[in-house]
Structures are given as C-alpha cells and as structure tokens.
Protein backbone atom coordinates (compact mmCIF):
# COMPACT_ATOMS: atom_id res chain seq x y z
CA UNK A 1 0.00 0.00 0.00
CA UNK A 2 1.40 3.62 -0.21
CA UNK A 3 1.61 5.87 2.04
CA UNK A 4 -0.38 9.00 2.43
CA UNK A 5 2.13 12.04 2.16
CA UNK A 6 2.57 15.23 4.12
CA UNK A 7 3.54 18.38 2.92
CA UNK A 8 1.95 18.93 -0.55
CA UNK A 9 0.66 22.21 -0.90
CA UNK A 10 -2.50 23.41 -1.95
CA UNK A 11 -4.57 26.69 -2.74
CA UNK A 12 -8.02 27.38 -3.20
CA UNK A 13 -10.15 29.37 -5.25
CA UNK A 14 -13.98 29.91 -5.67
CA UNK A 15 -15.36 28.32 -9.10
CA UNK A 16 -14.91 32.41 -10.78
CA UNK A 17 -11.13 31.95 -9.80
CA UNK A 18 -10.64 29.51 -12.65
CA UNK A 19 -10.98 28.86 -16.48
CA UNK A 20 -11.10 25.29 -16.75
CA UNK A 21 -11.33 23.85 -20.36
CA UNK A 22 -13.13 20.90 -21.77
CA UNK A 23 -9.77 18.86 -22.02
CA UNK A 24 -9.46 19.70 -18.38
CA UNK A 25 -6.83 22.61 -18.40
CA UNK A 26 -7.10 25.39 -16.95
CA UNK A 27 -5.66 28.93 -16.32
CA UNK A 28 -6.11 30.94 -12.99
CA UNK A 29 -7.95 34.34 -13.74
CA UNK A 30 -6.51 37.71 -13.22
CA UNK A 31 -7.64 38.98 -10.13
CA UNK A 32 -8.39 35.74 -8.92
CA UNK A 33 -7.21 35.76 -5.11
CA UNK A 34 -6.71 32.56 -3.11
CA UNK A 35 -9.17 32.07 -0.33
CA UNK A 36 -6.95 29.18 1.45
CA UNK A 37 -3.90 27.71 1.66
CA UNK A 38 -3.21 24.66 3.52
CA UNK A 39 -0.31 21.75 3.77
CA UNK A 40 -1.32 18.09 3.86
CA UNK A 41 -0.25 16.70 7.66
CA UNK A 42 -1.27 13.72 9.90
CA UNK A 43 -4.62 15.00 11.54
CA UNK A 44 -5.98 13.74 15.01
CA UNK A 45 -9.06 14.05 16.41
CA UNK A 46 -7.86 16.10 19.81
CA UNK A 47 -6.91 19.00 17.63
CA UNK A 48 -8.36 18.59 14.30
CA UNK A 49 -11.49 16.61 14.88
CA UNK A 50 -11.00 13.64 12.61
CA UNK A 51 -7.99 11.33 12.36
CA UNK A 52 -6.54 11.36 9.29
CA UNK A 53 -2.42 10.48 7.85
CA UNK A 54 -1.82 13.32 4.93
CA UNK A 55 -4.94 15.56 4.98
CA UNK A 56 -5.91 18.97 5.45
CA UNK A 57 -8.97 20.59 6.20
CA UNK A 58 -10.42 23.83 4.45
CA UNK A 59 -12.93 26.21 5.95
CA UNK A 60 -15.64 27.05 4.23
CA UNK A 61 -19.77 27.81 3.11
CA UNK A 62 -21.85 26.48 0.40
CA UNK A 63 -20.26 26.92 -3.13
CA UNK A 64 -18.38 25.38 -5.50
CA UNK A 65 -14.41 25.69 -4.95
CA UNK A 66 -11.06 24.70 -7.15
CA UNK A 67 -8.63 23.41 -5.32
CA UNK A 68 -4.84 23.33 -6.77
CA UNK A 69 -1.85 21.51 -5.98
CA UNK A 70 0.34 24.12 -5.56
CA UNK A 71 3.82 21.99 -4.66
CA UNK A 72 4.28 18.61 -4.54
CA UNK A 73 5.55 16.92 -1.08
CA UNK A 74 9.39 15.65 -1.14
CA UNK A 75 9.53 12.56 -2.39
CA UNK A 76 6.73 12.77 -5.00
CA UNK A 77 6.99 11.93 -8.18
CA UNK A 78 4.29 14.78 -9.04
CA UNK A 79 5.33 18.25 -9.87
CA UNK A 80 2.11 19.71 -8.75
CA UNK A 81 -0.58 21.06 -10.51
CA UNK A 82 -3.48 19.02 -9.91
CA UNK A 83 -6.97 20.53 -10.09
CA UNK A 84 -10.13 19.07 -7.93
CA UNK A 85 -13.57 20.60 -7.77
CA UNK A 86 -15.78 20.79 -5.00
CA UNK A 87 -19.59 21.51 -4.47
CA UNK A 88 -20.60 22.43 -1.13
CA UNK A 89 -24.59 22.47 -0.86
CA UNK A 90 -26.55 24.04 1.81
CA UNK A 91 -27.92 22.13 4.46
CA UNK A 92 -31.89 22.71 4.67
C-alpha cells in the first residue's frame, strides 16, 4: 500500500477563480485571489477533529471551490498542478 504524504501544498479558489477547459486545463484568472492555503499533515481528532495520515482541512460555506496543488511533497513523483472541484450544498 502507499503511504499518504505530508507536505503537498494546496490553494483554493472559488469556481470564478478559474478557467477550466473541456480537455481539463485550466488557467487561474486575473484577479483571482486565493481564499486558502493549507499543507497536507497527519490529523488527530484532539486537535483537528478527525484522524486522518496526509490531509488537510479547508474552511468554508456552500459553493463550488477549485482546489490546486500548488507543490508537490518531497519525495513525489508529481510536480504539482493538480486541479479538484468541489460543491458544497446548503444544508436545509
């Protein structure tokens, strides 16, 4: 099995932030301002409420976000770059 890793960076932007393409691609809008940055770490639940090895938490409302891998952790054979979408609904 692998292992999860720490330290790969990543930055998020709301769904305006971004231009993706229909081959996937994309290009970060001028303007566009990150709204988070975090670095993937081993989580516990005493200080970050769920146990998890290589994750990160973001803080946010109902939306839809981009999330980016801004660096790669040591070790990786990535050099970054990834792109993930997220939809956030509203709880009613």
């Amino acid at each position: 099995a692998q292992e999860p890793l720490t330290g790969a960076e990543f930055a998020m932007y709301e769904e305006s932030g971004l231009n993706v393409k229909e081959d996937g691609t994309y290009t970060i809008n001028s303007g566009a301002k990150v709204l988070q940055t975090v670095t993937t770490k081993n989580l516990t639940e005493a200080l970050d409420g769920v146990t998890l090895r290589g994750g990160a938490k973001f803080a946010v409302s109902a939306g839809t976000y981009y999330i980016i891998e801004t660096k790669a952790p040591a070790g990786s054979r990535r050099e970054g770059g990834c792109r993930y979408e997220w939809s956030i609904g509203k709880c009613e």
